[in-house]
PDB file of N, CA and C in Angstrom:
ATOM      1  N   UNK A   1       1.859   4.005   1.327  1.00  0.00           N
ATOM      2  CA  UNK A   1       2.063   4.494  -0.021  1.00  0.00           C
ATOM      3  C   UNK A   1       0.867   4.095  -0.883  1.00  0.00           C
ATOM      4  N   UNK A   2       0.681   4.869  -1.849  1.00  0.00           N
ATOM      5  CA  UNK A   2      -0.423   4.323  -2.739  1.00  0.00           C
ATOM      6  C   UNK A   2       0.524   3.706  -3.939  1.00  0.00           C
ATOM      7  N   UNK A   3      -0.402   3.386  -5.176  1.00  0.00           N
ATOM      8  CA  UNK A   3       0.273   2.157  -6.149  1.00  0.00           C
ATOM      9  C   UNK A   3       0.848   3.529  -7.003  1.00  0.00           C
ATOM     10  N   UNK A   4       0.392   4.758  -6.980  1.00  0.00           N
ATOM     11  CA  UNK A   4       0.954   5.690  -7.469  1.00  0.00           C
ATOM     12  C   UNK A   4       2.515   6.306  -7.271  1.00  0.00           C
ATOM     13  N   UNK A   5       2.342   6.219  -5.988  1.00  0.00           N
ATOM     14  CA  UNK A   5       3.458   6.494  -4.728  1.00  0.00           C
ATOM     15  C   UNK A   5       4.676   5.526  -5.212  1.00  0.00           C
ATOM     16  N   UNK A   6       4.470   4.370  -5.120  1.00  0.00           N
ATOM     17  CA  UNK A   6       5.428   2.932  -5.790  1.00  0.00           C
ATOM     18  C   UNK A   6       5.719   3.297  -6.881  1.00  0.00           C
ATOM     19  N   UNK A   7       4.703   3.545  -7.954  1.00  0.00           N
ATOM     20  CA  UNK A   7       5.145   3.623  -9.007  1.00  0.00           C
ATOM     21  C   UNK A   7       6.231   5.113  -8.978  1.00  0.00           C
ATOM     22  N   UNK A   8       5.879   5.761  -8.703  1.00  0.00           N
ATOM     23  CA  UNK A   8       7.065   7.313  -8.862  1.00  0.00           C
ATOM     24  C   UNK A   8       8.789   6.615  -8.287  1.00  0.00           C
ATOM     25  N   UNK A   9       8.383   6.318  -7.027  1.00  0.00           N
ATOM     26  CA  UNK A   9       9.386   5.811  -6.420  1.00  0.00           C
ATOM     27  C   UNK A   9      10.072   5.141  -7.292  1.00  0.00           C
ATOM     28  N   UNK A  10      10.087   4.342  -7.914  1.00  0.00           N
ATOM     29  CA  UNK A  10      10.860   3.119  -8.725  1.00  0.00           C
ATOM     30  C   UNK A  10      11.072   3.898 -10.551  1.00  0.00           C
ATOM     31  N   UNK A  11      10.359   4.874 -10.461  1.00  0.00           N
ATOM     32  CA  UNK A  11      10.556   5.022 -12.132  1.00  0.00           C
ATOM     33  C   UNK A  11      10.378   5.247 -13.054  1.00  0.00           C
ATOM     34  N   UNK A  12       8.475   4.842 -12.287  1.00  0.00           N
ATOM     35  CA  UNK A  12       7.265   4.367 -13.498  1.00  0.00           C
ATOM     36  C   UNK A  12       6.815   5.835 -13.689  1.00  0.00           C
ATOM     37  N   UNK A  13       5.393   5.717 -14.864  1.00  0.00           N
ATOM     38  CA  UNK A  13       4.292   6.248 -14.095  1.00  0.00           C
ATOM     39  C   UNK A  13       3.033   5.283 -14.524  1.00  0.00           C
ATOM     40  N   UNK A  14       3.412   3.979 -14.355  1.00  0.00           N
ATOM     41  CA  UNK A  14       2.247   2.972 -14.773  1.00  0.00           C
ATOM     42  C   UNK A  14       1.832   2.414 -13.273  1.00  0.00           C
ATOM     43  N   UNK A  15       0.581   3.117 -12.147  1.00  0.00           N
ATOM     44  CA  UNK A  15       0.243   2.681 -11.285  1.00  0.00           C
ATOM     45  C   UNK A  15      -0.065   1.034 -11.079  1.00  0.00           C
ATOM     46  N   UNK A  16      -0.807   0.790 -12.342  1.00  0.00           N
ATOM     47  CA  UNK A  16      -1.919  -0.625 -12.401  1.00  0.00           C
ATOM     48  C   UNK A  16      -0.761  -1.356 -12.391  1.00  0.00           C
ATOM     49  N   UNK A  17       0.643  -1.398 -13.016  1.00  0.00           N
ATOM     50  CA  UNK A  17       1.594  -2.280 -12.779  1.00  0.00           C
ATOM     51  C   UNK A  17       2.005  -2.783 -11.373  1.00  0.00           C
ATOM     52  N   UNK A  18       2.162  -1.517 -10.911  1.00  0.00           N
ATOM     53  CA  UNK A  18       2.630  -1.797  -9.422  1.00  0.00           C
ATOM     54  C   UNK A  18       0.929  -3.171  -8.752  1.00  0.00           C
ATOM     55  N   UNK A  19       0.262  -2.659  -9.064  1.00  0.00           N
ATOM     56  CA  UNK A  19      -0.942  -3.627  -8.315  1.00  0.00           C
ATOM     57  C   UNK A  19      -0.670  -5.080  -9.316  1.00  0.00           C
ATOM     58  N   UNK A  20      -0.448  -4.832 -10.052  1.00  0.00           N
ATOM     59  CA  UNK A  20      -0.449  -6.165 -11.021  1.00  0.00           C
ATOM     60  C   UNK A  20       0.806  -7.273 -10.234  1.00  0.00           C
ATOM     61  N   UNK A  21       1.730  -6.356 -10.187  1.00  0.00           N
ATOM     62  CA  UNK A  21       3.081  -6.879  -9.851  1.00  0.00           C
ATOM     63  C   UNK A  21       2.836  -7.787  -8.274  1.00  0.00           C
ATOM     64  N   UNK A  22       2.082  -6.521  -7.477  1.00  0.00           N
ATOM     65  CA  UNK A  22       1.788  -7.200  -6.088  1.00  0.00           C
ATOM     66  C   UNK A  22       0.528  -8.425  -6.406  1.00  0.00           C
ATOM     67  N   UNK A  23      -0.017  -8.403  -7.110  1.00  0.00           N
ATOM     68  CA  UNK A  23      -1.561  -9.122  -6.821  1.00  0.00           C
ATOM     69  C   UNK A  23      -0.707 -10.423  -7.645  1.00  0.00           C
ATOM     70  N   UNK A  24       0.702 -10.826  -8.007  1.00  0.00           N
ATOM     71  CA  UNK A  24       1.293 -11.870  -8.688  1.00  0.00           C
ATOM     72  C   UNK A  24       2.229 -12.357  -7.524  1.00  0.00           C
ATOM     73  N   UNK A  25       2.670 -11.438  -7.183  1.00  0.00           N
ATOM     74  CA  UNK A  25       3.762 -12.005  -6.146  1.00  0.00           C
ATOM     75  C   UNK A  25       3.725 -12.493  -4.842  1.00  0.00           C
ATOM     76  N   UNK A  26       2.554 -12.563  -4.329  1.00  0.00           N
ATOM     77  CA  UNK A  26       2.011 -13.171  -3.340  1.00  0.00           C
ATOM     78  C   UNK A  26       2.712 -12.618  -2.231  1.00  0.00           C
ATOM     79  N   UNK A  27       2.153 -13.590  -1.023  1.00  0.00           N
ATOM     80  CA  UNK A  27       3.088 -12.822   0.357  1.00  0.00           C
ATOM     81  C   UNK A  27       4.529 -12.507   0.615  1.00  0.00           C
ATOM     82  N   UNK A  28       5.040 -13.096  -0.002  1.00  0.00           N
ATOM     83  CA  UNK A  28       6.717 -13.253  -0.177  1.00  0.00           C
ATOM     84  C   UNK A  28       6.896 -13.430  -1.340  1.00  0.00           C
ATOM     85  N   UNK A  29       8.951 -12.753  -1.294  1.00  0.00           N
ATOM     86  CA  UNK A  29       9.335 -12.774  -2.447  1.00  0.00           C
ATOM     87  C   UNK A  29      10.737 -12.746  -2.089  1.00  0.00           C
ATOM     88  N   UNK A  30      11.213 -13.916  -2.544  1.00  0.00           N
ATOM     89  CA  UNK A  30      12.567 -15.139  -2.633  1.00  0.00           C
ATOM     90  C   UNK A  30      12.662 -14.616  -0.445  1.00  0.00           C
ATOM     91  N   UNK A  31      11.504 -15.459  -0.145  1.00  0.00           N
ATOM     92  CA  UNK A  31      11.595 -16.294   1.328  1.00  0.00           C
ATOM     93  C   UNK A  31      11.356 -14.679   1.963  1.00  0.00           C
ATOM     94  N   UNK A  32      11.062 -13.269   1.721  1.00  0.00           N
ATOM     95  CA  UNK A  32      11.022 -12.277   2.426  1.00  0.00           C
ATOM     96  C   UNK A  32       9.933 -11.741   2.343  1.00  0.00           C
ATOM     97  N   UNK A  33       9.337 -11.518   3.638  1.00  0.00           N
ATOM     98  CA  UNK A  33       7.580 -10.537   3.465  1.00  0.00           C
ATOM     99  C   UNK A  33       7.565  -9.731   2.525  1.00  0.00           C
ATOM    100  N   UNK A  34       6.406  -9.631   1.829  1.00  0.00           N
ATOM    101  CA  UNK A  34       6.041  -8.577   1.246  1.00  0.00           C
ATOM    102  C   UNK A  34       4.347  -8.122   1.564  1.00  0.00           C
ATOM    103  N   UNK A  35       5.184  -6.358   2.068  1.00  0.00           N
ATOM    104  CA  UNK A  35       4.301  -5.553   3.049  1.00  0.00           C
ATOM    105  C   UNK A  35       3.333  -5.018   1.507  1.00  0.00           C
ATOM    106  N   UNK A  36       2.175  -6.081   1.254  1.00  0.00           N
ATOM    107  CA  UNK A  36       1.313  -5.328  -0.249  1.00  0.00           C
ATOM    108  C   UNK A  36       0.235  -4.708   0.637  1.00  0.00           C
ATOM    109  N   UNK A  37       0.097  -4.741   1.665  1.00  0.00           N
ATOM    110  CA  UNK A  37      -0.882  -4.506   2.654  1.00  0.00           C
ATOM    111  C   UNK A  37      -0.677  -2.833   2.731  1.00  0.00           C
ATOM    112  N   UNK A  38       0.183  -2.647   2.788  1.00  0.00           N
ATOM    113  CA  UNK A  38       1.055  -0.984   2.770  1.00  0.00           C
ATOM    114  C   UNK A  38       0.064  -0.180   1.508  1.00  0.00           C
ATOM    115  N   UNK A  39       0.021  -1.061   0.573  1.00  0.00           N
ATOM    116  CA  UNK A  39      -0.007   0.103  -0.432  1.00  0.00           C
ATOM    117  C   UNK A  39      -1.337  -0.182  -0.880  1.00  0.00           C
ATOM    118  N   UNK A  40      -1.896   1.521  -1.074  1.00  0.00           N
ATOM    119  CA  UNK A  40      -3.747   1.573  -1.267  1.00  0.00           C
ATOM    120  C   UNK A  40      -4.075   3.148  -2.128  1.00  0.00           C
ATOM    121  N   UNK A  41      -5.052   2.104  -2.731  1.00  0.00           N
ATOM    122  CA  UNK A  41      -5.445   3.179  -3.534  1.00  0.00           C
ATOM    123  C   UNK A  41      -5.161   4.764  -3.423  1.00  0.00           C
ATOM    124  N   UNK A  42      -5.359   5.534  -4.722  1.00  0.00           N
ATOM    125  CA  UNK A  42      -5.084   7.079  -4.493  1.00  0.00           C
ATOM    126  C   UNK A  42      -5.567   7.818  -3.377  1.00  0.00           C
ATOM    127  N   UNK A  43      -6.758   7.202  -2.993  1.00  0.00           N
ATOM    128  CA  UNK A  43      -7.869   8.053  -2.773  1.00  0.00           C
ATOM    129  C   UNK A  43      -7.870   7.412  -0.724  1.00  0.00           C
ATOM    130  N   UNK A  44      -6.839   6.524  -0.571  1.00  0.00           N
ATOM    131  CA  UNK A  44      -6.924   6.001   0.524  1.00  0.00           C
ATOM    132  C   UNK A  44      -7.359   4.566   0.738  1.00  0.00           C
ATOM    133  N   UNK A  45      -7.772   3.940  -0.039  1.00  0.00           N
ATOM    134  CA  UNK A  45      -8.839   3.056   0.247  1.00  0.00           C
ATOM    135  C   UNK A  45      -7.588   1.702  -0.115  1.00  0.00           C
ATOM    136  N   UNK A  46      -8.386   0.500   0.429  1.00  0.00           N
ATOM    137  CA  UNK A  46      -7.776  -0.482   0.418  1.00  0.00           C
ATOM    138  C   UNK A  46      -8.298  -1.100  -0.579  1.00  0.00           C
ATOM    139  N   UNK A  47      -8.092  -2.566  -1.557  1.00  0.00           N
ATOM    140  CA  UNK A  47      -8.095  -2.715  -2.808  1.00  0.00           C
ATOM    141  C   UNK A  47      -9.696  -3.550  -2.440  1.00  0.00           C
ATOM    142  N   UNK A  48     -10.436  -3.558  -2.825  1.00  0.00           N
ATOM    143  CA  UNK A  48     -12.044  -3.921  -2.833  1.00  0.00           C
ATOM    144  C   UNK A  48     -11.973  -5.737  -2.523  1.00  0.00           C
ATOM    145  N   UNK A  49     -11.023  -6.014  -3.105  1.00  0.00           N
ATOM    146  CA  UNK A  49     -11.316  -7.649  -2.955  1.00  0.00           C
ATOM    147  C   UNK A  49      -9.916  -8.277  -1.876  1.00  0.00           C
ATOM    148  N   UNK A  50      -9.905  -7.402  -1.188  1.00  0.00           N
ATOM    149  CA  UNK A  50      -8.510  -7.932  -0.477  1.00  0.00           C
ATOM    150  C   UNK A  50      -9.193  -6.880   0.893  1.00  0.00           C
ATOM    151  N   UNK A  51     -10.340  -5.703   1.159  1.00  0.00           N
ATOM    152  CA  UNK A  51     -10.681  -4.958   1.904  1.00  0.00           C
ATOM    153  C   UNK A  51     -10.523  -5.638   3.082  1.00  0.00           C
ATOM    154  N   UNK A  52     -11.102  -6.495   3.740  1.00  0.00           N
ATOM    155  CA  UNK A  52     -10.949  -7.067   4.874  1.00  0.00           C
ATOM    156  C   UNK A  52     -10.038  -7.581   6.035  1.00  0.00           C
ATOM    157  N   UNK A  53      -9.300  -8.180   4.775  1.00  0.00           N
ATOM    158  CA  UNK A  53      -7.940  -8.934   4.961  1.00  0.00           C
ATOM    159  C   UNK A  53      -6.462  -7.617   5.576  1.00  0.00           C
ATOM    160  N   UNK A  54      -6.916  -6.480   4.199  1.00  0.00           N
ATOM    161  CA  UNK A  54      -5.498  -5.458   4.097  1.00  0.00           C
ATOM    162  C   UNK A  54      -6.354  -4.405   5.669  1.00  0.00           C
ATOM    163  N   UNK A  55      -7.570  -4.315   5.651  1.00  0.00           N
ATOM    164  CA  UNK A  55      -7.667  -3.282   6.794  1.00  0.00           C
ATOM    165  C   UNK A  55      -7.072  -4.233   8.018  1.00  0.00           C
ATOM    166  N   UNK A  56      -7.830  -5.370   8.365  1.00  0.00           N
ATOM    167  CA  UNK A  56      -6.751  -5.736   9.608  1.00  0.00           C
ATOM    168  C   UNK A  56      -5.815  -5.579   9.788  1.00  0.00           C
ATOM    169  N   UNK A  57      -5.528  -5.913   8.852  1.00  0.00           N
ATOM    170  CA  UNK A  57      -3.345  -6.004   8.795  1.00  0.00           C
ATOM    171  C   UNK A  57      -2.752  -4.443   8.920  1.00  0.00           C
ATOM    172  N   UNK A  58      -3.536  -3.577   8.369  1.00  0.00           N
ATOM    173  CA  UNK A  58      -3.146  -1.900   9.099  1.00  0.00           C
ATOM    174  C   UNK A  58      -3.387  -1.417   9.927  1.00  0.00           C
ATOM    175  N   UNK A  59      -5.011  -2.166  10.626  1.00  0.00           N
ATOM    176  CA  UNK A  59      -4.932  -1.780  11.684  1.00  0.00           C
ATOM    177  C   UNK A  59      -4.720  -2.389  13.391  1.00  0.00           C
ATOM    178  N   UNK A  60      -4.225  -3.343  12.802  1.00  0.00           N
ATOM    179  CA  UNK A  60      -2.861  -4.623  14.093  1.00  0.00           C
ATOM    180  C   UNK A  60      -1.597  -3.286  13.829  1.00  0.00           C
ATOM    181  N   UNK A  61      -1.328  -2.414  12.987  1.00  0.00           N
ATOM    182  CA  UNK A  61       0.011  -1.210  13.053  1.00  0.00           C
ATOM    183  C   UNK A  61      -0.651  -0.233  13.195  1.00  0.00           C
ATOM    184  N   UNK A  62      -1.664  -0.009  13.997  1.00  0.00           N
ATOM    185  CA  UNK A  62      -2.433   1.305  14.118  1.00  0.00           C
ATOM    186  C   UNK A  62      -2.166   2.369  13.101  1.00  0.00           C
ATOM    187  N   UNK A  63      -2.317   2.356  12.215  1.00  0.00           N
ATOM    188  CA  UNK A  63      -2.308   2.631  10.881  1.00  0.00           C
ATOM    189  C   UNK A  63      -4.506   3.311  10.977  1.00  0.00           C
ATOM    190  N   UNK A  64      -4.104   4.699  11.130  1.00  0.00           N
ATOM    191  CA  UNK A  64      -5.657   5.690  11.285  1.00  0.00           C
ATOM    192  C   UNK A  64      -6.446   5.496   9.654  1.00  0.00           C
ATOM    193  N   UNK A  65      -7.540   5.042   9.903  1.00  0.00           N
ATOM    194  CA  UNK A  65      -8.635   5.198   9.220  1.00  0.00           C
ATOM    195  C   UNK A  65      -9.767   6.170   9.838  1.00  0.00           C
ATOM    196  N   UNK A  66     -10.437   6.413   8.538  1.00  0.00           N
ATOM    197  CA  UNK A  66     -11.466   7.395   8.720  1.00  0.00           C
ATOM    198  C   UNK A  66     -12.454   6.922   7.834  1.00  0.00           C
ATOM    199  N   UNK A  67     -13.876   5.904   8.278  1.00  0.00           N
ATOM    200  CA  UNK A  67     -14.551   5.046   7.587  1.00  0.00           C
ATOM    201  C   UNK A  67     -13.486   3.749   6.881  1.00  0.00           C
ATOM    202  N   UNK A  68     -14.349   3.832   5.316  1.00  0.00           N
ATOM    203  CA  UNK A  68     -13.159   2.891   5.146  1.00  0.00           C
ATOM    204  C   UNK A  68     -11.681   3.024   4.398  1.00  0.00           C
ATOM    205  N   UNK A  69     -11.434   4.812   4.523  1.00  0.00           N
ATOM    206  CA  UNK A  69     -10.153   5.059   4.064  1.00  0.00           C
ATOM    207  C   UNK A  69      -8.849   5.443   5.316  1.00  0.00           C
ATOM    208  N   UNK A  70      -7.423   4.907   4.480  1.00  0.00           N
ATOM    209  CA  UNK A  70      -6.799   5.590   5.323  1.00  0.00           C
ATOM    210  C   UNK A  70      -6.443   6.936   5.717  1.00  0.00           C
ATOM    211  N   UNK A  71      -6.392   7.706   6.297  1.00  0.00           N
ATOM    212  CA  UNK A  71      -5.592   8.763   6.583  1.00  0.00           C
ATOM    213  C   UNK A  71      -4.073   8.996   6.371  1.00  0.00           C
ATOM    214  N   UNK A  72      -4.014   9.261   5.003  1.00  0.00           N
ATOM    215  CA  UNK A  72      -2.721   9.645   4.236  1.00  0.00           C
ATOM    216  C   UNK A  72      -2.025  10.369   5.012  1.00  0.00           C
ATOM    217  N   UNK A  73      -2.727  11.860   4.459  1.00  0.00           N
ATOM    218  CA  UNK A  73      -1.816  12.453   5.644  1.00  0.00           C
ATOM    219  C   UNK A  73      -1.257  12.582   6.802  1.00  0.00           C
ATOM    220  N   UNK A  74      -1.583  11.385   7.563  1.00  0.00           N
ATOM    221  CA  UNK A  74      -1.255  11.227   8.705  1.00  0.00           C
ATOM    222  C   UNK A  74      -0.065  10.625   8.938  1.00  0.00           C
ATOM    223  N   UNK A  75      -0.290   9.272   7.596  1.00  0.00           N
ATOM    224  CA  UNK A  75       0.520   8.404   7.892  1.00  0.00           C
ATOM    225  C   UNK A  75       1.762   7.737   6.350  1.00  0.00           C
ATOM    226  N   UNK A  76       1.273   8.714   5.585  1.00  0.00           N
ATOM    227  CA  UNK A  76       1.740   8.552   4.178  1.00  0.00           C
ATOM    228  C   UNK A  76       3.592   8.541   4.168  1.00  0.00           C
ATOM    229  N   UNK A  77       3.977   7.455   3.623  1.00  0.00           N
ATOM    230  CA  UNK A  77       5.356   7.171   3.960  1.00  0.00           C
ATOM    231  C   UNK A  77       5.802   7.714   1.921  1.00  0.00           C
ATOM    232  N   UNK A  78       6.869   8.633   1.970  1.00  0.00           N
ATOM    233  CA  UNK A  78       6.738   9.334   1.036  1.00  0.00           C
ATOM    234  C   UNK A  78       8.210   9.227   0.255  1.00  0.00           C
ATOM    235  N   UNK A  79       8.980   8.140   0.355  1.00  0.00           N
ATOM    236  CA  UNK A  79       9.801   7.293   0.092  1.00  0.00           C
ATOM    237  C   UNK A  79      11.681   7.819   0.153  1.00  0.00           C
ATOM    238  N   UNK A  80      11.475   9.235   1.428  1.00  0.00           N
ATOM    239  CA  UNK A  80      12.530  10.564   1.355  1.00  0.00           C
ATOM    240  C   UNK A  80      13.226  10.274   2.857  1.00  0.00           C
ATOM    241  N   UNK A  81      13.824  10.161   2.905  1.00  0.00           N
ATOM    242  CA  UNK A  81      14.591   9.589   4.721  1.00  0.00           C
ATOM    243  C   UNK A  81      14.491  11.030   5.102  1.00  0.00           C
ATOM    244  N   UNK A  82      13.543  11.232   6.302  1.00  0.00           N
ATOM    245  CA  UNK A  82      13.789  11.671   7.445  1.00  0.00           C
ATOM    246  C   UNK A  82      15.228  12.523   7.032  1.00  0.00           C
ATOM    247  N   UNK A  83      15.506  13.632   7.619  1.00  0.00           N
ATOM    248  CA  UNK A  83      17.059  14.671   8.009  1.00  0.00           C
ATOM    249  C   UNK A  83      16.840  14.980   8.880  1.00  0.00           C
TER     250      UNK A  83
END
């Protein structure tokens, strides 16, 4: 999902919140992972000062890049269950 994607999902339409919210809440939240690794920029890209860290971690879930963006369409989780 991108921070756009989060934000629709929940309500908003304030993207920078959703990054604000994750870049506060650290890896967990009350003792449960939190997947911030999931969510990247509009445009694909992973957040510039976390780049290193968030591409491993997507791509240990084979999670397709193309340079240094992801491939949305490939893999864009769009917050609608499957029928």
């Amino acid at each position: 999902m991108t921070y756009g994607d989060v934000a629709e999902y929940v309500g908003s339409n304030a993207p920078r919140q959703v990054g604000r919210v994750l870049a506060e809440s650290g890896d967990e939240v009350d003792g449960q992972p939190l997947p911030w690794h999931r969510v990247l920029r509009a445009d694909g890209r992973c957040a510039p000062h976390l780049f290193l860290r968030q591409r491993a971690l997507l791509l240990l879930e084979g999670v397709p890049f193309r340079a240094d963006r992801v491939l949305l369409r490939e893999c864009r989780w769009d917050g609608i269950p499957a029928s």
